[in-house]
C-alpha atoms as a PDB file:
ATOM      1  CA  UNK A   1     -45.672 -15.586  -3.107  1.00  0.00           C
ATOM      2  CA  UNK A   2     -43.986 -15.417  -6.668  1.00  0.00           C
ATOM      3  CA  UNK A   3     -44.700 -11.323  -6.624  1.00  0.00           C
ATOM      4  CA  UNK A   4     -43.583 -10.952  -3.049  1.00  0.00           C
ATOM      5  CA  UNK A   5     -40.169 -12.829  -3.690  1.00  0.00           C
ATOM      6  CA  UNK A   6     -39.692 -10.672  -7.633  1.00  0.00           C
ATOM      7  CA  UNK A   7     -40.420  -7.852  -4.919  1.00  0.00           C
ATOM      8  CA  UNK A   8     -37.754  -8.516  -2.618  1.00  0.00           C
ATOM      9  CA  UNK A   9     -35.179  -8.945  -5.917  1.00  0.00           C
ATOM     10  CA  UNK A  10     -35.614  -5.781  -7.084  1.00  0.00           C
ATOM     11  CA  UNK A  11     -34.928  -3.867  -3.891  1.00  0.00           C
ATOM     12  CA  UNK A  12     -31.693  -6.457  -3.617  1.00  0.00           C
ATOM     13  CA  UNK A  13     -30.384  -5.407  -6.921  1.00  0.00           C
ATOM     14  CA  UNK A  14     -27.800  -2.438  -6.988  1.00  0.00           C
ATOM     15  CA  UNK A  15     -29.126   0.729  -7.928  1.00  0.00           C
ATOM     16  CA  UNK A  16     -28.458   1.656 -11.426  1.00  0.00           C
ATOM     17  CA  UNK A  17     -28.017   5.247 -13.336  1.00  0.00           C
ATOM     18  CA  UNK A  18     -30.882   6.167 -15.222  1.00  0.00           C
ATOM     19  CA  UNK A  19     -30.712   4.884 -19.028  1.00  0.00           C
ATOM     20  CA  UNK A  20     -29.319   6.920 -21.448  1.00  0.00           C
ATOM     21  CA  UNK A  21     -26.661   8.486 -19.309  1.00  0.00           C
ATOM     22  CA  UNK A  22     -24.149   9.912 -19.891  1.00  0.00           C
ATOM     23  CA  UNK A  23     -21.077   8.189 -17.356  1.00  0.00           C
ATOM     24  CA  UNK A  24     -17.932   8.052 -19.952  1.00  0.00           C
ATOM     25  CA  UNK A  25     -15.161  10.749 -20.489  1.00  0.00           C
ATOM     26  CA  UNK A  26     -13.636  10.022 -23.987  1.00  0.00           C
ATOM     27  CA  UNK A  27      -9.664  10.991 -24.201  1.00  0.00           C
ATOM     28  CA  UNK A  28      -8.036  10.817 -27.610  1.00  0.00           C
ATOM     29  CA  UNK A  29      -4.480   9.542 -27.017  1.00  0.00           C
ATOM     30  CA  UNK A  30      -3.563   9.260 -30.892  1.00  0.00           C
ATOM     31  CA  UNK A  31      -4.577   9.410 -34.546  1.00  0.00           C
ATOM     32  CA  UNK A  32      -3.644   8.257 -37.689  1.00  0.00           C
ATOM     33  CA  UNK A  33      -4.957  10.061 -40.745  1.00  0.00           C
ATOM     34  CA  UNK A  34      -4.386   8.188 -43.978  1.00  0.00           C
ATOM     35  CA  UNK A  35      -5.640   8.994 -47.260  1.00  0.00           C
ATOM     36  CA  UNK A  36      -9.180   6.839 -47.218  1.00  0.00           C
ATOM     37  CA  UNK A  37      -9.159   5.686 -43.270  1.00  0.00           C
ATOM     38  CA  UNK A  38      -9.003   7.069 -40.119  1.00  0.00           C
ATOM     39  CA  UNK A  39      -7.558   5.445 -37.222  1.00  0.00           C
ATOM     40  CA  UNK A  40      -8.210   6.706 -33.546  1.00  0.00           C
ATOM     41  CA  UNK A  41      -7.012   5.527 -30.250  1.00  0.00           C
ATOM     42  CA  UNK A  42      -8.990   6.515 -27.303  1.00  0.00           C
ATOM     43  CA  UNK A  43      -8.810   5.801 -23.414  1.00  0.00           C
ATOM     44  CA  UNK A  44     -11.977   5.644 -22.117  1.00  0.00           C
ATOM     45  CA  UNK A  45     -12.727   6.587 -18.051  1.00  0.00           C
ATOM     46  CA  UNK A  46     -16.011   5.238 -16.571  1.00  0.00           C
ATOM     47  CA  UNK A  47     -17.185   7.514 -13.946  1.00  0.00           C
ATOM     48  CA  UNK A  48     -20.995   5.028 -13.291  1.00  0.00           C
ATOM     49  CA  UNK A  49     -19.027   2.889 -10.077  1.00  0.00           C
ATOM     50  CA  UNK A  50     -21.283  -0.129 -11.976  1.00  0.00           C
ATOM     51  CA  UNK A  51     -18.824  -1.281 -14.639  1.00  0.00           C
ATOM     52  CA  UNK A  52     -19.992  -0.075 -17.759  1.00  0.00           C
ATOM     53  CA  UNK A  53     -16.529  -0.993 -19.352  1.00  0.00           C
ATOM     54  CA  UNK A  54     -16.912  -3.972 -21.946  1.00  0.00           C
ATOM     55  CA  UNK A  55     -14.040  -6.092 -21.353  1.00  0.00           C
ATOM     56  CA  UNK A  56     -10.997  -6.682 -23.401  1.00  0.00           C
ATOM     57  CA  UNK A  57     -11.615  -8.988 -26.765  1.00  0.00           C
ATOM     58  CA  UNK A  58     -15.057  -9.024 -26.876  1.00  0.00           C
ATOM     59  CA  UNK A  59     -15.275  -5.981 -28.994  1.00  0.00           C
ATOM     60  CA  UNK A  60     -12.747  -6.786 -32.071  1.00  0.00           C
ATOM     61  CA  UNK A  61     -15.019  -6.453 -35.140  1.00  0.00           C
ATOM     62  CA  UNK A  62     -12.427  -8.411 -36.930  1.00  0.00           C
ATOM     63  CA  UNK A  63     -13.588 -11.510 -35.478  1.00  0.00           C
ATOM     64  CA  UNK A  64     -16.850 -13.655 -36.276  1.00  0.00           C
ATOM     65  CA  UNK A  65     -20.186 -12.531 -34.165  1.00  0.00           C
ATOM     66  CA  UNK A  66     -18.399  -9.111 -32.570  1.00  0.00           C
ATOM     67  CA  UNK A  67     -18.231  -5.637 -33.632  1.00  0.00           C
ATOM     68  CA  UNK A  68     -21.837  -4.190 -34.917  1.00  0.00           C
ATOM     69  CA  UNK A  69     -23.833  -7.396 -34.638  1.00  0.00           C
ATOM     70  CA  UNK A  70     -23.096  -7.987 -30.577  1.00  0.00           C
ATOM     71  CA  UNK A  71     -25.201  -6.840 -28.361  1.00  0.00           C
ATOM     72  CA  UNK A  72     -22.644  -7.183 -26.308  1.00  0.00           C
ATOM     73  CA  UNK A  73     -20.585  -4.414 -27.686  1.00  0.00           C
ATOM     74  CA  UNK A  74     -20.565  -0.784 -27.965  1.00  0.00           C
ATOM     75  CA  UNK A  75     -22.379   0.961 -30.318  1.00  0.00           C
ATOM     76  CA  UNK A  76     -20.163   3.731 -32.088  1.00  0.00           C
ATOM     77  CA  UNK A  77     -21.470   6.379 -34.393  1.00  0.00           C
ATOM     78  CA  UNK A  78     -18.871   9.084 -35.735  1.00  0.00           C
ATOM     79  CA  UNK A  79     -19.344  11.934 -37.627  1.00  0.00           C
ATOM     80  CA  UNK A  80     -15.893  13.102 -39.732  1.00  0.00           C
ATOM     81  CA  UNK A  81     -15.941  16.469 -41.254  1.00  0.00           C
ATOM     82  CA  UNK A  82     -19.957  16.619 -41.006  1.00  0.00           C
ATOM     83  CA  UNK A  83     -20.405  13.486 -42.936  1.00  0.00           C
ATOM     84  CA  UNK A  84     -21.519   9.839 -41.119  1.00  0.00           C
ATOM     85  CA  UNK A  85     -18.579   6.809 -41.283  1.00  0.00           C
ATOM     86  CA  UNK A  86     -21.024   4.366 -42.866  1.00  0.00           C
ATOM     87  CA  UNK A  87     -19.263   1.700 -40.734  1.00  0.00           C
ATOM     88  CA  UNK A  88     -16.360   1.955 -37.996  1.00  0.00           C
ATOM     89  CA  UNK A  89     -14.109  -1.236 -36.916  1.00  0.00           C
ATOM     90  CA  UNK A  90     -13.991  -1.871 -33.255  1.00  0.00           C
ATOM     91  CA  UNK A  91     -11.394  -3.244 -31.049  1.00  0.00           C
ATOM     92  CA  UNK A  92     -10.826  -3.562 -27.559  1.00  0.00           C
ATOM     93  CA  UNK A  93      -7.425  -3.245 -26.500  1.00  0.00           C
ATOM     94  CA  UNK A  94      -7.535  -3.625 -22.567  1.00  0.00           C
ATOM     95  CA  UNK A  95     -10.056  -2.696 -20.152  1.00  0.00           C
ATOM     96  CA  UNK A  96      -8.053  -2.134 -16.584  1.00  0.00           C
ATOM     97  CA  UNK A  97     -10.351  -0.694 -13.646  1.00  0.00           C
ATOM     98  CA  UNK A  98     -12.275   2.350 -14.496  1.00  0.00           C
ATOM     99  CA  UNK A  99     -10.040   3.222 -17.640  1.00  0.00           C
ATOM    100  CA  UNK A 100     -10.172   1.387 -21.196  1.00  0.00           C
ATOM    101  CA  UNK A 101      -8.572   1.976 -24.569  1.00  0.00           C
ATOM    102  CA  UNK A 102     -10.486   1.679 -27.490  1.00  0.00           C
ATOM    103  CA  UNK A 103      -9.283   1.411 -31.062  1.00  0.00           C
ATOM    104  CA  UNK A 104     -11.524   2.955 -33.772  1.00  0.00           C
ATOM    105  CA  UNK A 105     -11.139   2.600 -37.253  1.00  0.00           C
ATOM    106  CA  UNK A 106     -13.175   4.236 -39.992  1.00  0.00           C
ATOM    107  CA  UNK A 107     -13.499   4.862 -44.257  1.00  0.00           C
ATOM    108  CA  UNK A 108     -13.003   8.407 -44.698  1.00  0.00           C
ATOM    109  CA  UNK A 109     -13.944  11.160 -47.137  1.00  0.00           C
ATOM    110  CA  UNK A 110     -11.833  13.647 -45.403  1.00  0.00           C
ATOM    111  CA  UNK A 111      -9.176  15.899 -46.905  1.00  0.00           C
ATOM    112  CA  UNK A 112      -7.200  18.280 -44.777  1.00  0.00           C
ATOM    113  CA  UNK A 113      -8.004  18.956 -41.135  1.00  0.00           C
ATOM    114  CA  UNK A 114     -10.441  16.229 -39.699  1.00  0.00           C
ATOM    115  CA  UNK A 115     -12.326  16.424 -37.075  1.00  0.00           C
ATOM    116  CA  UNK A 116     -14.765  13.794 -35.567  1.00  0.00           C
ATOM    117  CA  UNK A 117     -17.721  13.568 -32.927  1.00  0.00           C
ATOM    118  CA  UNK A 118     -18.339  10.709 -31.562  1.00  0.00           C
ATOM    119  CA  UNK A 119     -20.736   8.263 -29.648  1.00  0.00           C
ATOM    120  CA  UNK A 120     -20.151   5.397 -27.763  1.00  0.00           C
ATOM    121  CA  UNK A 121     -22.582   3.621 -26.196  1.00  0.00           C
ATOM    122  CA  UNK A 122     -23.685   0.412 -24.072  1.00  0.00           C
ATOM    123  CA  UNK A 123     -26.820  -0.713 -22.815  1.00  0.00           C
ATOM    124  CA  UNK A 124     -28.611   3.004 -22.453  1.00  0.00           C
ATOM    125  CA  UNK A 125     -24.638   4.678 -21.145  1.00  0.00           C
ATOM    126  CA  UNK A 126     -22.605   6.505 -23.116  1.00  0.00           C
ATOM    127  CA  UNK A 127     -19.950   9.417 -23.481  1.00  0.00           C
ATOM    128  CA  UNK A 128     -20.347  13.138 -22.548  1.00  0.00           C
ATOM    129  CA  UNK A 129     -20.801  15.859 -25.078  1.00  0.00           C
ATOM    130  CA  UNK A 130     -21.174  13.217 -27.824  1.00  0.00           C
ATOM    131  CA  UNK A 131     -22.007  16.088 -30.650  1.00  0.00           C
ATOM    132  CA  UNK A 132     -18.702  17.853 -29.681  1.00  0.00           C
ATOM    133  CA  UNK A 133     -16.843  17.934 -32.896  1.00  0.00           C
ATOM    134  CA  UNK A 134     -12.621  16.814 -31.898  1.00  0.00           C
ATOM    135  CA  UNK A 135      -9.863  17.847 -33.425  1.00  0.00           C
ATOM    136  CA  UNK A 136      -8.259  14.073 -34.560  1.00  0.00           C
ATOM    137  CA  UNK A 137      -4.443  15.231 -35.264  1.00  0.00           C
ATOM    138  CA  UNK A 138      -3.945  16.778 -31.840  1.00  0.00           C
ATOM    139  CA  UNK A 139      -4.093  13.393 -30.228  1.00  0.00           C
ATOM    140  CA  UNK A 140       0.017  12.577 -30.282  1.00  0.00           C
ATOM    141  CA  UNK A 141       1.074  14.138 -33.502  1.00  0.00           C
ATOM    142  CA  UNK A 142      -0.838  11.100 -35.664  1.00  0.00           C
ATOM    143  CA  UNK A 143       1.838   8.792 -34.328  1.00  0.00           C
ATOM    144  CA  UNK A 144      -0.810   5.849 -34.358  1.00  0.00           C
ATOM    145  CA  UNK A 145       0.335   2.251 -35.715  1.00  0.00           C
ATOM    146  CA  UNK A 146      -2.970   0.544 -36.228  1.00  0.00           C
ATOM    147  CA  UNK A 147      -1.045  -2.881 -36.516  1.00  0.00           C
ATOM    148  CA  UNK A 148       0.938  -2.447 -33.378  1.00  0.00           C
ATOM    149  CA  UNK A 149      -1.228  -0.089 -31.293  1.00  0.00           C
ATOM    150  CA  UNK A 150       0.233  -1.327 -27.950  1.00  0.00           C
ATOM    151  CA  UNK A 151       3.575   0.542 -29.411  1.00  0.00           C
ATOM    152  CA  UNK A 152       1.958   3.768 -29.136  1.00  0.00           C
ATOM    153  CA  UNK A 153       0.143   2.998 -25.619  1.00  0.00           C
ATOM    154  CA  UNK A 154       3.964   2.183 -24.452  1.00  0.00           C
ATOM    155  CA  UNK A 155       5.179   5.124 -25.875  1.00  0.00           C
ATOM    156  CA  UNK A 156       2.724   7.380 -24.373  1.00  0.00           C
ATOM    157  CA  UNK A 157       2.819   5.756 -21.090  1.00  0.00           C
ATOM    158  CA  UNK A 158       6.193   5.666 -20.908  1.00  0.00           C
ATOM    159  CA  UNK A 159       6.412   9.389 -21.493  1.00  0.00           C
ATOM    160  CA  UNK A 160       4.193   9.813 -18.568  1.00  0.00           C
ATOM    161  CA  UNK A 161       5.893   7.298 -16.031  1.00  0.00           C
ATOM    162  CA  UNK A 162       9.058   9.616 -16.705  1.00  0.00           C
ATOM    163  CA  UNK A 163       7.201  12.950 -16.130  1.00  0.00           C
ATOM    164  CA  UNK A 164       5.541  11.481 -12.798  1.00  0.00           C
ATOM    165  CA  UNK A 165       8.425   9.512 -11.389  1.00  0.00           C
ATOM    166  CA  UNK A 166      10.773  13.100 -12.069  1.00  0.00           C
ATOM    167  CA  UNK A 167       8.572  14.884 -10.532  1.00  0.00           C
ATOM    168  CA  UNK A 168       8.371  12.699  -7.290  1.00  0.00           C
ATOM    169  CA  UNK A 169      12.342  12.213  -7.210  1.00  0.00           C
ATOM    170  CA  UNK A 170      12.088  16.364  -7.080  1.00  0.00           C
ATOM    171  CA  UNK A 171       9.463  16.442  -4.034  1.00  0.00           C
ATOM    172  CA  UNK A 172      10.725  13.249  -1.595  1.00  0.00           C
ATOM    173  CA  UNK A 173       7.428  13.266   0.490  1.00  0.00           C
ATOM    174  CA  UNK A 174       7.176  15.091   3.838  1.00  0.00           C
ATOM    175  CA  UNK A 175       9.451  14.063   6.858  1.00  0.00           C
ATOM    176  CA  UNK A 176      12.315  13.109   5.221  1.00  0.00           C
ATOM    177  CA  UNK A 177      15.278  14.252   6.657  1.00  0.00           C
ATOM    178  CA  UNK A 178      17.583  13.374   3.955  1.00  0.00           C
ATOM    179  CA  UNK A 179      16.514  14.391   0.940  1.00  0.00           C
ATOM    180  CA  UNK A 180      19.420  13.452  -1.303  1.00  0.00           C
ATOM    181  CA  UNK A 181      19.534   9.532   0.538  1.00  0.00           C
ATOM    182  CA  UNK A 182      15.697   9.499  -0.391  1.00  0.00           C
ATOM    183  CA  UNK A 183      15.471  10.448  -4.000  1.00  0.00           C
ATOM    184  CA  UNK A 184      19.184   8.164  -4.655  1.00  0.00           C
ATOM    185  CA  UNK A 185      17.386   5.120  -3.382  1.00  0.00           C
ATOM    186  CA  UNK A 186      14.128   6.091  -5.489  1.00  0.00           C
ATOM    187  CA  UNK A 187      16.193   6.840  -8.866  1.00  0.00           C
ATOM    188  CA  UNK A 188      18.031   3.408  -7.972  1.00  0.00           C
ATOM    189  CA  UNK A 189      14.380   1.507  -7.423  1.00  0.00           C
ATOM    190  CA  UNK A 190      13.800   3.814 -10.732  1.00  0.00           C
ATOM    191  CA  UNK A 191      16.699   1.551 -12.577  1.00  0.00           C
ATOM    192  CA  UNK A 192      15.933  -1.316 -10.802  1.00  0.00           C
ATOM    193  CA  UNK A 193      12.479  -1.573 -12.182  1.00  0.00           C
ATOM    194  CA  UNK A 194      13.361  -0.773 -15.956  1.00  0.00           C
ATOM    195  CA  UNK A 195      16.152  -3.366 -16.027  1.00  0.00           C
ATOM    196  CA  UNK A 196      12.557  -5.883 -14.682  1.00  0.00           C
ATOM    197  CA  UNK A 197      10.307  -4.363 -17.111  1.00  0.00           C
ATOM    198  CA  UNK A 198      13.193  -4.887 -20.088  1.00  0.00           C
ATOM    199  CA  UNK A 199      13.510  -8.571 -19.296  1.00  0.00           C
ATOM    200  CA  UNK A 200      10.181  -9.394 -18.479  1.00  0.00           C
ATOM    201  CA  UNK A 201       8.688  -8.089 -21.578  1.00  0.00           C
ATOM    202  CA  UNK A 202      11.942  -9.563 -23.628  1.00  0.00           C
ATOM    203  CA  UNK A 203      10.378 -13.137 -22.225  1.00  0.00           C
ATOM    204  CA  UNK A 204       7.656 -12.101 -23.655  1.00  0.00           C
ATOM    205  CA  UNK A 205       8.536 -11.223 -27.475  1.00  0.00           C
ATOM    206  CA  UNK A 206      10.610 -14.340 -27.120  1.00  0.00           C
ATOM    207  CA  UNK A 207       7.179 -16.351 -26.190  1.00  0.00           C
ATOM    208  CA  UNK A 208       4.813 -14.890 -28.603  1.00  0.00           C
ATOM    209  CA  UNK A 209       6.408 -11.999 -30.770  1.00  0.00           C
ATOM    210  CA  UNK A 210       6.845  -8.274 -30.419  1.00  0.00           C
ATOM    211  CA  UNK A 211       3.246  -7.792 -30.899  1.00  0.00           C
ATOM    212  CA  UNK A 212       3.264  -9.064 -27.075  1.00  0.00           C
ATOM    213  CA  UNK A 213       6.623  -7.398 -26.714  1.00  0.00           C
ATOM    214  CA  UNK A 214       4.772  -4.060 -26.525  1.00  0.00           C
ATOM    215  CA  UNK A 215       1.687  -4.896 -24.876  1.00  0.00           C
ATOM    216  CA  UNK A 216       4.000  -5.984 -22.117  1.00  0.00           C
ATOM    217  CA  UNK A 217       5.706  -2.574 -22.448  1.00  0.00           C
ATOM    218  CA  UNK A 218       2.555  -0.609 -21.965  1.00  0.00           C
ATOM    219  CA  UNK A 219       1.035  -2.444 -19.054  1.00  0.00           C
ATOM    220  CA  UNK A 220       4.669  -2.452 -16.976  1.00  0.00           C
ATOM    221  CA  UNK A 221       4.587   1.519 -17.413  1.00  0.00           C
ATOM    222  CA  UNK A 222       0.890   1.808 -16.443  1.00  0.00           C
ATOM    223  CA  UNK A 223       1.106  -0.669 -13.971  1.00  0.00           C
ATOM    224  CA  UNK A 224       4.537   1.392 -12.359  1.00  0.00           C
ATOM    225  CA  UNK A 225       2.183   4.704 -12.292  1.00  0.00           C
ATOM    226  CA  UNK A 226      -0.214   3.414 -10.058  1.00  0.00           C
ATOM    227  CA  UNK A 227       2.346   1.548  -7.860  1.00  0.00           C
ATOM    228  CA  UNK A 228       4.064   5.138  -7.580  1.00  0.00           C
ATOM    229  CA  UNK A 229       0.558   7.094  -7.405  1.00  0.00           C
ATOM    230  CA  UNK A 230      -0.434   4.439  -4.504  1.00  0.00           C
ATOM    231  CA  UNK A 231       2.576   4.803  -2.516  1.00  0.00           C
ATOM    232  CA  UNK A 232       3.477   8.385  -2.480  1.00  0.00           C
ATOM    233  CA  UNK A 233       0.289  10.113  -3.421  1.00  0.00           C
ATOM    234  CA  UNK A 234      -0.112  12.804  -0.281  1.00  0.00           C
ATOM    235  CA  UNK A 235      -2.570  11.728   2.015  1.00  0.00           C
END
């Protein structure tokens, strides 16, 4: 009876990728490259459908019991300029969906150009082309604040909002008659939604400082692409 009913569990559970697969893509969005440390902020897209994502906090190697010694977290391994990082700082800055961003920092060894592979793994999944060697100061001109790293997701997701929402005030979607009526009332809604984002996120520096001030700032201009993507994306 006890076999039959372990039986009928397994073929309830959700099938899973084979272990040791790889199911992440690994994006560098910035870098900082200071004399002894490397910092590296990375967005990280799970492609599994099964959640590999650890969620937000649970990561920070800063705090007691995370980082390394969880078994809950990821295990990173990066390779700077040929040589291992003998240990690399973890945090989690915000898992949303299918995408997270990951901040990375490192003791480094490294003079002149630096470039990094890198693995990142959790329970058997991990990224694609691990070995493949990156070039760290591409990612945003080495704009990265370690301290405020929400600053830098803002700023990069702000610059994308504005390339995205341009382009769809310059392509009003098919069977609109009046074009110039259309993208008016989306620049205004445009407006409309900055003058929201600027107060809300003021409320929230007031609240709790401009450390949440920023993180406020990122989310509203991520969360503003995918309200745009969703409702004008071509069918």
């Amino acid at each position: 009876m006890r076999r039959a009913a372990l039986l009928l569990l397994v073929l309830l559970l959700p099938a899973l990728p084979a272990r040791a697969e790889q199911v992440l893509s690994v994006e560098v969005l910035s870098a900082r490259l200071a004399p002894g440390q490397t910092d590296l902020l990375l967005r990280l897209i799970d492609e599994s459908g099964i959640d590999v994502l650890r969620p937000e906090g649970q990561c920070d190697s800063t705090q007691p019991g995370a980082g390394e010694a969880s078994s809950d977290c990821y295990a990173v391994t990066v390779v700077e300029n040929g040589t291992p990082a003998p240990r690399v700082a973890t945090r989690i800055l915000e898992t949303r969906g299918s995408d997270s961003f990951l901040l990375l920092s490192w003791p480094s060894t490294a003079t002149g150009e630096r470039r990094a592979s890198l693995r990142i793994e959790y329970n058997g999944f991990y990224n694609h082309d691990p070995e493949t060697e990156l070039a760290l100061a591409e990612g945003d001109g080495g704009a990265l604040d370690p301290q405020d790293p929400f600053a830098t997701l803002h700023r990069l997701y702000a610059g994308r909002l504005e390339a995205f929402a341009a382009g769809l005030a310059g392509s009003p979607p098919d069977g609109v008659a009046d074009t110039g009526r259309w993208r008016d009332a989306f620049l205004a809604a445009q407006q409309a939604w900055a003058r929201f984002a600027e107060s809300d996120c003021a409320a929230a520096a007031a609240l709790l400082g401009d450390a949440a001030r920023s993180r406020c700032q990122a989310d509203r201009a991520m969360q503003r692409i995918d309200q745009l993507d969703g409702s004008y994306a071509p069918e």
